[in-house]
PDB file of N, CA and C in Angstrom:
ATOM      1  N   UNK A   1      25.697  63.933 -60.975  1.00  0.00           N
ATOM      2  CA  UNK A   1      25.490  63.050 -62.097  1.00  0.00           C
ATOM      3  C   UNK A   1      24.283  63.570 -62.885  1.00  0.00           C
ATOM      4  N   UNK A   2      24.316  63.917 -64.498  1.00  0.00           N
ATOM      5  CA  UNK A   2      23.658  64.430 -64.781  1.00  0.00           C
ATOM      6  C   UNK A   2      22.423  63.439 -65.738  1.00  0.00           C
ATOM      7  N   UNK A   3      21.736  63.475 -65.878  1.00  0.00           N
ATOM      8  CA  UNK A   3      20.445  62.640 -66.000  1.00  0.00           C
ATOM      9  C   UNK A   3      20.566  61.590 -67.327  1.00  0.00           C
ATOM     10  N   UNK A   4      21.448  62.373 -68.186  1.00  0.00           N
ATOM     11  CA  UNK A   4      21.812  61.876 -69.316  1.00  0.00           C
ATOM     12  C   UNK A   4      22.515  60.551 -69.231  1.00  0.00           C
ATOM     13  N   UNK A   5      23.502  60.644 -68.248  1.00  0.00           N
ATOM     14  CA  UNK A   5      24.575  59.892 -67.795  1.00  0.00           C
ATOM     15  C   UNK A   5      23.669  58.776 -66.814  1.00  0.00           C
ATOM     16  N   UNK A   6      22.519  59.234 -65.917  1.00  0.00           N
ATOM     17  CA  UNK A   6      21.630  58.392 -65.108  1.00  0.00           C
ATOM     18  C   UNK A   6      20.847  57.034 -66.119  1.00  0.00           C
ATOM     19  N   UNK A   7      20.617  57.831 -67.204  1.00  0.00           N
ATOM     20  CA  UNK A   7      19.859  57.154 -68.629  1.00  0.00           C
ATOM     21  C   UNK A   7      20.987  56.290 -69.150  1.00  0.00           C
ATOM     22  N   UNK A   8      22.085  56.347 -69.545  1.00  0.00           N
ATOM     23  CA  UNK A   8      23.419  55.631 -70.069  1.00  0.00           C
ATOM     24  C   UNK A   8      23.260  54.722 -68.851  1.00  0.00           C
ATOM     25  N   UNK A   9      23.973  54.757 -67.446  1.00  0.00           N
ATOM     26  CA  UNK A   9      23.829  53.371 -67.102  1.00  0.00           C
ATOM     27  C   UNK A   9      22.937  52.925 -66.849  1.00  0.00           C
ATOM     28  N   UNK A  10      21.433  52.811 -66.804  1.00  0.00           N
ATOM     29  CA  UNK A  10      20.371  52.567 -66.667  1.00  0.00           C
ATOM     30  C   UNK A  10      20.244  51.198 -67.873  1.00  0.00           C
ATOM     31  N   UNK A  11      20.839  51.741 -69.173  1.00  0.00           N
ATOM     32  CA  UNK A  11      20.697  51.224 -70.440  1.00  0.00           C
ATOM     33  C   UNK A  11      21.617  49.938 -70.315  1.00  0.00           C
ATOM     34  N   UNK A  12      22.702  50.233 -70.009  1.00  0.00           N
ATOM     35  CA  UNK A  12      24.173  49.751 -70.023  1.00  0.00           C
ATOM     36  C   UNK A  12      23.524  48.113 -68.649  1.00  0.00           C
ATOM     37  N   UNK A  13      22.766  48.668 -67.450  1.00  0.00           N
ATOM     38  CA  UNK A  13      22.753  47.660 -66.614  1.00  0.00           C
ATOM     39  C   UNK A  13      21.281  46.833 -67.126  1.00  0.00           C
ATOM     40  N   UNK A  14      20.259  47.451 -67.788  1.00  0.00           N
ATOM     41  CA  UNK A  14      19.315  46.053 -68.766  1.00  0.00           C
ATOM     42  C   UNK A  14      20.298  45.398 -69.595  1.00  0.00           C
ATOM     43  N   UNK A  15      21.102  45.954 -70.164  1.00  0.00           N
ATOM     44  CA  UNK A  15      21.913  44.580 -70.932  1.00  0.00           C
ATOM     45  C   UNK A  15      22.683  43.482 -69.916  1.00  0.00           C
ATOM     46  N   UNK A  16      22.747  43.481 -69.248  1.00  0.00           N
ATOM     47  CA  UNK A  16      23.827  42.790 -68.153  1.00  0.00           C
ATOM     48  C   UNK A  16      23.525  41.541 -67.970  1.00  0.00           C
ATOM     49  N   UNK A  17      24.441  40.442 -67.642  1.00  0.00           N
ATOM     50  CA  UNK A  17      23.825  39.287 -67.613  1.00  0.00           C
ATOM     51  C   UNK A  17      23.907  39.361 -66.036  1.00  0.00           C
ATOM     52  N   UNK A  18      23.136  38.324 -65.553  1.00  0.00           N
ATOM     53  CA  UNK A  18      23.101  38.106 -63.987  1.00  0.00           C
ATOM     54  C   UNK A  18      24.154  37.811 -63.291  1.00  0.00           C
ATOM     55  N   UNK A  19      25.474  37.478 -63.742  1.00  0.00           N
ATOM     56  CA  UNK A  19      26.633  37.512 -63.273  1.00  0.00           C
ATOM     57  C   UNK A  19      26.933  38.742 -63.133  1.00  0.00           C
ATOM     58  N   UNK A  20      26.713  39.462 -64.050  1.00  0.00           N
ATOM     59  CA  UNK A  20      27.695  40.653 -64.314  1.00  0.00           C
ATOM     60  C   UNK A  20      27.367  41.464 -63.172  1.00  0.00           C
ATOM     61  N   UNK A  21      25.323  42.023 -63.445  1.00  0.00           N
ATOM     62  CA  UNK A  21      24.848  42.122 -62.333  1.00  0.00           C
ATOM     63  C   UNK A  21      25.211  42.288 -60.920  1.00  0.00           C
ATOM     64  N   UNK A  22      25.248  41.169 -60.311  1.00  0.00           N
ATOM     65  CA  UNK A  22      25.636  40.850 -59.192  1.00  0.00           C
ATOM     66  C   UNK A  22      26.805  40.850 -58.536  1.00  0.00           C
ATOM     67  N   UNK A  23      27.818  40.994 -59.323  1.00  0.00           N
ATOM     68  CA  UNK A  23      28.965  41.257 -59.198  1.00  0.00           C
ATOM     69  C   UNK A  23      29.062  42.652 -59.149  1.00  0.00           C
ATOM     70  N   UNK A  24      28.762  42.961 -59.636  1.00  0.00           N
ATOM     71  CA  UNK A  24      28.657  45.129 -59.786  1.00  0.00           C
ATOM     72  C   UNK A  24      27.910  45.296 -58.511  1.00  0.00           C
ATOM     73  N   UNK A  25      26.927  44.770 -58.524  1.00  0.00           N
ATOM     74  CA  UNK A  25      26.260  45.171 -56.858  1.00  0.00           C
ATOM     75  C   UNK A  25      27.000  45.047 -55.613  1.00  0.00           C
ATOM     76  N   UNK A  26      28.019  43.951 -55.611  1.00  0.00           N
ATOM     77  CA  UNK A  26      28.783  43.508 -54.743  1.00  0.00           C
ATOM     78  C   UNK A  26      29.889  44.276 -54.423  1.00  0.00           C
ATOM     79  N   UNK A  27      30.589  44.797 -55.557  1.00  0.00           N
ATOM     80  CA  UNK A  27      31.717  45.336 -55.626  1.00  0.00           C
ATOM     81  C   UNK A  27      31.369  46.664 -55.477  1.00  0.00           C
ATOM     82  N   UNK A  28      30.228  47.440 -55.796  1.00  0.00           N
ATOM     83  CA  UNK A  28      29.885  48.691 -55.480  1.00  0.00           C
ATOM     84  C   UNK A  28      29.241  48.948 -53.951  1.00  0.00           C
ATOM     85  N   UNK A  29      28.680  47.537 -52.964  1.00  0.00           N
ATOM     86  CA  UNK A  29      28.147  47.922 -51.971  1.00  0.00           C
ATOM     87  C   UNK A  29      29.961  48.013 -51.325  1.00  0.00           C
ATOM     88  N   UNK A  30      30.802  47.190 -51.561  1.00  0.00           N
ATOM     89  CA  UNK A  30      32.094  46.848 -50.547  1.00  0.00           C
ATOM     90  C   UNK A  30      32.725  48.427 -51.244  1.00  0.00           C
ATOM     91  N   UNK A  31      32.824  48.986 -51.772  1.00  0.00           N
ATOM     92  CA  UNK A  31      33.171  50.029 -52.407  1.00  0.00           C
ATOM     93  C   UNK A  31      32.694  51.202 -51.558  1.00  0.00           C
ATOM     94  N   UNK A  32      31.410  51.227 -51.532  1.00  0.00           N
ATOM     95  CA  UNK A  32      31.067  52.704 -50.509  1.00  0.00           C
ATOM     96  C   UNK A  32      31.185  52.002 -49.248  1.00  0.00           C
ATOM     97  N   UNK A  33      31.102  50.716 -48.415  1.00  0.00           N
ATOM     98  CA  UNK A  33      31.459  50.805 -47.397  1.00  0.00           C
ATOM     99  C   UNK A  33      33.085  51.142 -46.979  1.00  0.00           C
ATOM    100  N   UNK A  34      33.914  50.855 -47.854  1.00  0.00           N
ATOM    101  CA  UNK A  34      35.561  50.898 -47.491  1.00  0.00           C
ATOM    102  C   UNK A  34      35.613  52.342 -47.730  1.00  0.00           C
ATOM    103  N   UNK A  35      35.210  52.926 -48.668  1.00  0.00           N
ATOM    104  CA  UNK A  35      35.775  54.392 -48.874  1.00  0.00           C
ATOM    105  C   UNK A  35      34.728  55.934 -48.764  1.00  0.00           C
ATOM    106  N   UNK A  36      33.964  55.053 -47.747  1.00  0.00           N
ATOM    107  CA  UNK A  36      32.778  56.126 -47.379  1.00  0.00           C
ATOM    108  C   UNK A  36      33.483  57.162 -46.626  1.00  0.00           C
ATOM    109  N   UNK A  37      34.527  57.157 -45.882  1.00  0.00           N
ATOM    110  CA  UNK A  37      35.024  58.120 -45.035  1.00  0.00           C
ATOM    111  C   UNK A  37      36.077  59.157 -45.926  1.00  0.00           C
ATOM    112  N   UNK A  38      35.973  58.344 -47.070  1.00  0.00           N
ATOM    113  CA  UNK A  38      37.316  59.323 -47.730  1.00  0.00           C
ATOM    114  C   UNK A  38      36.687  59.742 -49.371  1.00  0.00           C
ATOM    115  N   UNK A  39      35.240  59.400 -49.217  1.00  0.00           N
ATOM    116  CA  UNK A  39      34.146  60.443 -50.557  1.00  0.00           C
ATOM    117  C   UNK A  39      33.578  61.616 -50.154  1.00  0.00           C
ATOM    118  N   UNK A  40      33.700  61.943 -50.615  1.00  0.00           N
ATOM    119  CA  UNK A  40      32.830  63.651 -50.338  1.00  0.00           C
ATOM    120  C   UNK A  40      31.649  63.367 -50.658  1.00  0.00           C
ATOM    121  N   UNK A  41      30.554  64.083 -50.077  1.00  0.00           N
ATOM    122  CA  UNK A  41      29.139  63.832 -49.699  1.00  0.00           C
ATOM    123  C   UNK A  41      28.167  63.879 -51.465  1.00  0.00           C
ATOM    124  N   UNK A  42      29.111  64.144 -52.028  1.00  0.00           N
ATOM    125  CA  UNK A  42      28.645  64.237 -53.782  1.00  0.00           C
ATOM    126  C   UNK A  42      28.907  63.364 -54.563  1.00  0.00           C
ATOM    127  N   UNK A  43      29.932  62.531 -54.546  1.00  0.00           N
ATOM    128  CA  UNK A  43      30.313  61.498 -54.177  1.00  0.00           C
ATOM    129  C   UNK A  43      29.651  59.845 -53.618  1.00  0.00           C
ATOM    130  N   UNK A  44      29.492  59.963 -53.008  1.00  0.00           N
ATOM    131  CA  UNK A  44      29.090  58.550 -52.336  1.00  0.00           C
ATOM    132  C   UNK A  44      27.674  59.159 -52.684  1.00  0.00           C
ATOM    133  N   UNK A  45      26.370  60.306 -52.914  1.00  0.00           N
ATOM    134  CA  UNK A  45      25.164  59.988 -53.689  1.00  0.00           C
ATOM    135  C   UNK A  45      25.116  59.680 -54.515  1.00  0.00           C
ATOM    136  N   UNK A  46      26.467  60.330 -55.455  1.00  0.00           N
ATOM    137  CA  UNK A  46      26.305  59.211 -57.257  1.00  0.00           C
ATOM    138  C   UNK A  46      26.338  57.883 -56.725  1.00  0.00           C
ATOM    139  N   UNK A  47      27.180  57.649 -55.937  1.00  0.00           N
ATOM    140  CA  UNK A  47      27.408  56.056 -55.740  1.00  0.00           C
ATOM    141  C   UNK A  47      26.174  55.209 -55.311  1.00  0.00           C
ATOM    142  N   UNK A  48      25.602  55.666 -54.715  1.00  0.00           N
ATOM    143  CA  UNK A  48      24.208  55.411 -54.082  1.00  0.00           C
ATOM    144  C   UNK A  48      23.369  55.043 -55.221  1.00  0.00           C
ATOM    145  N   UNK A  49      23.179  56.532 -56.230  1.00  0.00           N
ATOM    146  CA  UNK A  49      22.321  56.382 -56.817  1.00  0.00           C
ATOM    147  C   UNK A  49      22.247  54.982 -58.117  1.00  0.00           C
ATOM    148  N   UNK A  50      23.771  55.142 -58.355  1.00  0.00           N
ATOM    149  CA  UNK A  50      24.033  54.040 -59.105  1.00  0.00           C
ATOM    150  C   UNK A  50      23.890  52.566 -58.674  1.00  0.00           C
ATOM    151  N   UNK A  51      24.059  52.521 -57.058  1.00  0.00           N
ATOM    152  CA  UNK A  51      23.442  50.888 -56.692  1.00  0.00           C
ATOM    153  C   UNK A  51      22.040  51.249 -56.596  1.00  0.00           C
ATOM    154  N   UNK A  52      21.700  52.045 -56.351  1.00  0.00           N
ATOM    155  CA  UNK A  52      19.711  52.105 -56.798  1.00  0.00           C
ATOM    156  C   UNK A  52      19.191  51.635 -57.591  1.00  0.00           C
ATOM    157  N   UNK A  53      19.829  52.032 -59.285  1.00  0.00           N
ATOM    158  CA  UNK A  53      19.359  51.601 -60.474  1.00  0.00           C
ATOM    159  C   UNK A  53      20.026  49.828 -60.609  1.00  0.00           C
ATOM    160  N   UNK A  54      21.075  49.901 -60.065  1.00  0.00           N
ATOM    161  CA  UNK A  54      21.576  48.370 -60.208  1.00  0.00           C
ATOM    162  C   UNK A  54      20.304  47.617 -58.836  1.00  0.00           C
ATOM    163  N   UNK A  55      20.355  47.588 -58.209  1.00  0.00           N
ATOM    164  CA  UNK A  55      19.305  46.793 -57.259  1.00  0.00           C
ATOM    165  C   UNK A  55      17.324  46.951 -57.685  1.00  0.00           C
ATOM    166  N   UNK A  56      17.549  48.283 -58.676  1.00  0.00           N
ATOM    167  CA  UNK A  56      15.886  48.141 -59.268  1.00  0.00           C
ATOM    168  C   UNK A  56      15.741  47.266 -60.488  1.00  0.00           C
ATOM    169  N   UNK A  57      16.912  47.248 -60.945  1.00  0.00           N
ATOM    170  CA  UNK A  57      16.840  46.176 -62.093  1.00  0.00           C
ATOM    171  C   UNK A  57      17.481  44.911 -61.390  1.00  0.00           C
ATOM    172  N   UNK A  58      17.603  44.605 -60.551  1.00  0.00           N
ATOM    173  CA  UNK A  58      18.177  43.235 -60.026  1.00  0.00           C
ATOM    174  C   UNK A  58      16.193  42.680 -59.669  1.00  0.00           C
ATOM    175  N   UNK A  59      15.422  43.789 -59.016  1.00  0.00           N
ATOM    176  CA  UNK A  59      14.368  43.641 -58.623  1.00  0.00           C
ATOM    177  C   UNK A  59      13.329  43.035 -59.068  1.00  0.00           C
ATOM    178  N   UNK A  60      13.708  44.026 -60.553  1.00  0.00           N
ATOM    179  CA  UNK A  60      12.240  43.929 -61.875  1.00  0.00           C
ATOM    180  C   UNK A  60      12.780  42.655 -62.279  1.00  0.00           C
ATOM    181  N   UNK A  61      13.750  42.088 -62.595  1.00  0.00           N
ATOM    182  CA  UNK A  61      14.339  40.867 -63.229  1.00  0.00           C
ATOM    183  C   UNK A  61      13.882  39.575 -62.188  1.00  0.00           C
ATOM    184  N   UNK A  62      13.850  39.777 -60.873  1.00  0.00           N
ATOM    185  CA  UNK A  62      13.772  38.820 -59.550  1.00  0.00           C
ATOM    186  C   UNK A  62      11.582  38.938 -60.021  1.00  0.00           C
ATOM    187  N   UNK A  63      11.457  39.960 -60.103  1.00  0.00           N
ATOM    188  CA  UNK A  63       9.674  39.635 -60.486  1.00  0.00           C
ATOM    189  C   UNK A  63       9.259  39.352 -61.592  1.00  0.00           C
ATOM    190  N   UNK A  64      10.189  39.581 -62.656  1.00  0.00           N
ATOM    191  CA  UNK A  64       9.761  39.139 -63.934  1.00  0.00           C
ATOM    192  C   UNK A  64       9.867  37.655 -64.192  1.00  0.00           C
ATOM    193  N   UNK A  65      10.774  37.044 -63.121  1.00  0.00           N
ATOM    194  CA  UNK A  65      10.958  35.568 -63.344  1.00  0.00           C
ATOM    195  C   UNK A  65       9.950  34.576 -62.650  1.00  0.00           C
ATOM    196  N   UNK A  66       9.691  35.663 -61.891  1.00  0.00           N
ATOM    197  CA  UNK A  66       8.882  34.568 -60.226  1.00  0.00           C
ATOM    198  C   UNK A  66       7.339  34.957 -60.849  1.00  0.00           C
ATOM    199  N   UNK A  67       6.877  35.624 -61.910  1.00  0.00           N
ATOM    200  CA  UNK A  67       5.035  35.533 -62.264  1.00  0.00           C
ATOM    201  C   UNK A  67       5.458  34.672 -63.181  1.00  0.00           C
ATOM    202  N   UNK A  68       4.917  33.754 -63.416  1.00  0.00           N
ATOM    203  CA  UNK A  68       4.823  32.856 -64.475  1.00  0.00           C
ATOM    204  C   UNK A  68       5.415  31.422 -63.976  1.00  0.00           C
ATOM    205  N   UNK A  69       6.284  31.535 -63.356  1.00  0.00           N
ATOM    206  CA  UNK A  69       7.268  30.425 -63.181  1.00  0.00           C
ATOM    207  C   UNK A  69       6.064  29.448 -62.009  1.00  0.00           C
ATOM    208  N   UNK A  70       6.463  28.446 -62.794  1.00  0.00           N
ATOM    209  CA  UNK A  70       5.532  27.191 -62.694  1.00  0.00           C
ATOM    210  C   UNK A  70       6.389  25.953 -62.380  1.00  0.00           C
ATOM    211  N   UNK A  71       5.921  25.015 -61.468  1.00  0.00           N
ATOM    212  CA  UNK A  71       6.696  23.756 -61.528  1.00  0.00           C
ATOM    213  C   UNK A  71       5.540  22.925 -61.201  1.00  0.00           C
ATOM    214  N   UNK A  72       5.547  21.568 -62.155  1.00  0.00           N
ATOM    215  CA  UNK A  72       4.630  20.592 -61.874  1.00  0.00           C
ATOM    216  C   UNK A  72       3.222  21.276 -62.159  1.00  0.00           C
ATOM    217  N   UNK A  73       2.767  22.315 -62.313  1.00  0.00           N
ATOM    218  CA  UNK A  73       1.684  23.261 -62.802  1.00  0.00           C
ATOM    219  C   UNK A  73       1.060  23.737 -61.823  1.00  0.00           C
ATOM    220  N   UNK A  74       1.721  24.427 -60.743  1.00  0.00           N
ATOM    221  CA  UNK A  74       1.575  25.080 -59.757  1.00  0.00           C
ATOM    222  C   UNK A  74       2.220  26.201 -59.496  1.00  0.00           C
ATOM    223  N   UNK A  75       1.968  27.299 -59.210  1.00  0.00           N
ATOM    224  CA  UNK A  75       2.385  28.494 -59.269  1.00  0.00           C
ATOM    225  C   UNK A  75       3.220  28.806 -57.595  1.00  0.00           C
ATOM    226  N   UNK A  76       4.568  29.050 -58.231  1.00  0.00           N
ATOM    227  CA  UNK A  76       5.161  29.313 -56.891  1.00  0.00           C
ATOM    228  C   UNK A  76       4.596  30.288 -55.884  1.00  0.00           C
ATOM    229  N   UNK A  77       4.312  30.328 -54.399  1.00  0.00           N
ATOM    230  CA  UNK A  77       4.564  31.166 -53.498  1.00  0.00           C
ATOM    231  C   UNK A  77       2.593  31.233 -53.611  1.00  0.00           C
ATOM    232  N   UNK A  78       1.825  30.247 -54.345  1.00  0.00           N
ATOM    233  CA  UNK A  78       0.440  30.640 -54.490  1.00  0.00           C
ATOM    234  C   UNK A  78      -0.446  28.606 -54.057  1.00  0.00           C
ATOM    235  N   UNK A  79       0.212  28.195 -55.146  1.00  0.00           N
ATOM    236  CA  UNK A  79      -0.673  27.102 -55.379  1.00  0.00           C
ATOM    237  C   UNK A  79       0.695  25.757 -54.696  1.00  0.00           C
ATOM    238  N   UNK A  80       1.532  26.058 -54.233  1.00  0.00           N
ATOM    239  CA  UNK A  80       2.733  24.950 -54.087  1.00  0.00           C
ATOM    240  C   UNK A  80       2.424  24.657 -52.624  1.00  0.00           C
ATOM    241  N   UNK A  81       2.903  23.362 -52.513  1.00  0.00           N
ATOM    242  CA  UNK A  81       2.466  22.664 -51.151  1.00  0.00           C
ATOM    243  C   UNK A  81       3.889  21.506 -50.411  1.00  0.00           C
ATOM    244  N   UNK A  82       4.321  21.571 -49.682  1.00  0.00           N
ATOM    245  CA  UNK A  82       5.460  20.685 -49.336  1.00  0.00           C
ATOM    246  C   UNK A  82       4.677  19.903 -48.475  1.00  0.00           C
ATOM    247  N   UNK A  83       5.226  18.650 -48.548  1.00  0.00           N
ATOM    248  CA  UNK A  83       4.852  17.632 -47.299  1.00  0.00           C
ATOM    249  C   UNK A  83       5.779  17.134 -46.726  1.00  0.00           C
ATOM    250  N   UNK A  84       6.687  17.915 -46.383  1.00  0.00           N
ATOM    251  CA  UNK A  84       7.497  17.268 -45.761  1.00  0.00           C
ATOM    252  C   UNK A  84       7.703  17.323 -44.424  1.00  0.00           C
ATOM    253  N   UNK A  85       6.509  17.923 -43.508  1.00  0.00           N
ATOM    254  CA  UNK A  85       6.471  17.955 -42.183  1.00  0.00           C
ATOM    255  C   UNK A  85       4.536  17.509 -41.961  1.00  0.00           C
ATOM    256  N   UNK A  86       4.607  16.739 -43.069  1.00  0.00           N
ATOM    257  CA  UNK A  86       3.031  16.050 -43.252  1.00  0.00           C
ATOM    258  C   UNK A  86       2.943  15.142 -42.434  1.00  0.00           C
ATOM    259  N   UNK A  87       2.037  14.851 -41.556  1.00  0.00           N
ATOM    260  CA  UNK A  87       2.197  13.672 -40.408  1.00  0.00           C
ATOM    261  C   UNK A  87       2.022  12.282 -41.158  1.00  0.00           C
ATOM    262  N   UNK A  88       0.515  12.750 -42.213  1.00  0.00           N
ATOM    263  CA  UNK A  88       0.224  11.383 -42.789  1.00  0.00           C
ATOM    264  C   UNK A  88       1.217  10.810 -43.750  1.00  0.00           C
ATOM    265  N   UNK A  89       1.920  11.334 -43.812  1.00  0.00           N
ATOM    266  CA  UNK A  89       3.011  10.935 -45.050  1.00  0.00           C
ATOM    267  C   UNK A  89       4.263  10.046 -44.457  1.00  0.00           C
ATOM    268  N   UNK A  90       4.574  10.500 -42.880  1.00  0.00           N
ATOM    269  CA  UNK A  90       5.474   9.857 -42.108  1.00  0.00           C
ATOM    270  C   UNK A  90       5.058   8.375 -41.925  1.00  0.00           C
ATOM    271  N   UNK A  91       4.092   8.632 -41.290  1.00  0.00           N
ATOM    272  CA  UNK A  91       3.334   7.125 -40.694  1.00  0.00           C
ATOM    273  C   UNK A  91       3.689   5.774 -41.812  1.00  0.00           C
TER     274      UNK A  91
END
């Protein structure tokens, strides 16, 4: 796969909506597992390389959402607190 072509779907998978996304990831991981025995070794690395760029942009999109994202004005995974195994809250 020549670099040009690496750059084309690169382009092609930032436009994608998160359905589309995820569905391409899905259908390309069940894809090299069913027909890994019957690709030639040149072959199943394009394939590779192409769920690479699909799972680095599944990635950057999964971190671009989670800095900022706020609920109640608390920052997920930093400032958020559950009480739901709070003793004083049972009583």
């Amino acid at each position: 796969m020549t670099k040009k072509e690496l750059s084309d779907h690169k382009k092609v998978v930032s436009q994608m909506d998160w359905d589309d996304l995820a569905i391409s990831i899905i259908e390309m991981e069940q894809e090299i597992f069913e027909l890994e025995e019957h690709m030639t070794q040149k072959e199943l690395k394009n394939r590779r390389k192409l769920l690479k760029i699909y799972e680095f942009e599944k990635r950057k999109r999964v971190e671009e959402q989670s800095y900022g994202s706020s609920y109640e004005g608390m920052m997920y995974g930093q400032d958020f607190v559950s009480y739901w195994n709070d003793e004083d809250i049972i009583e």
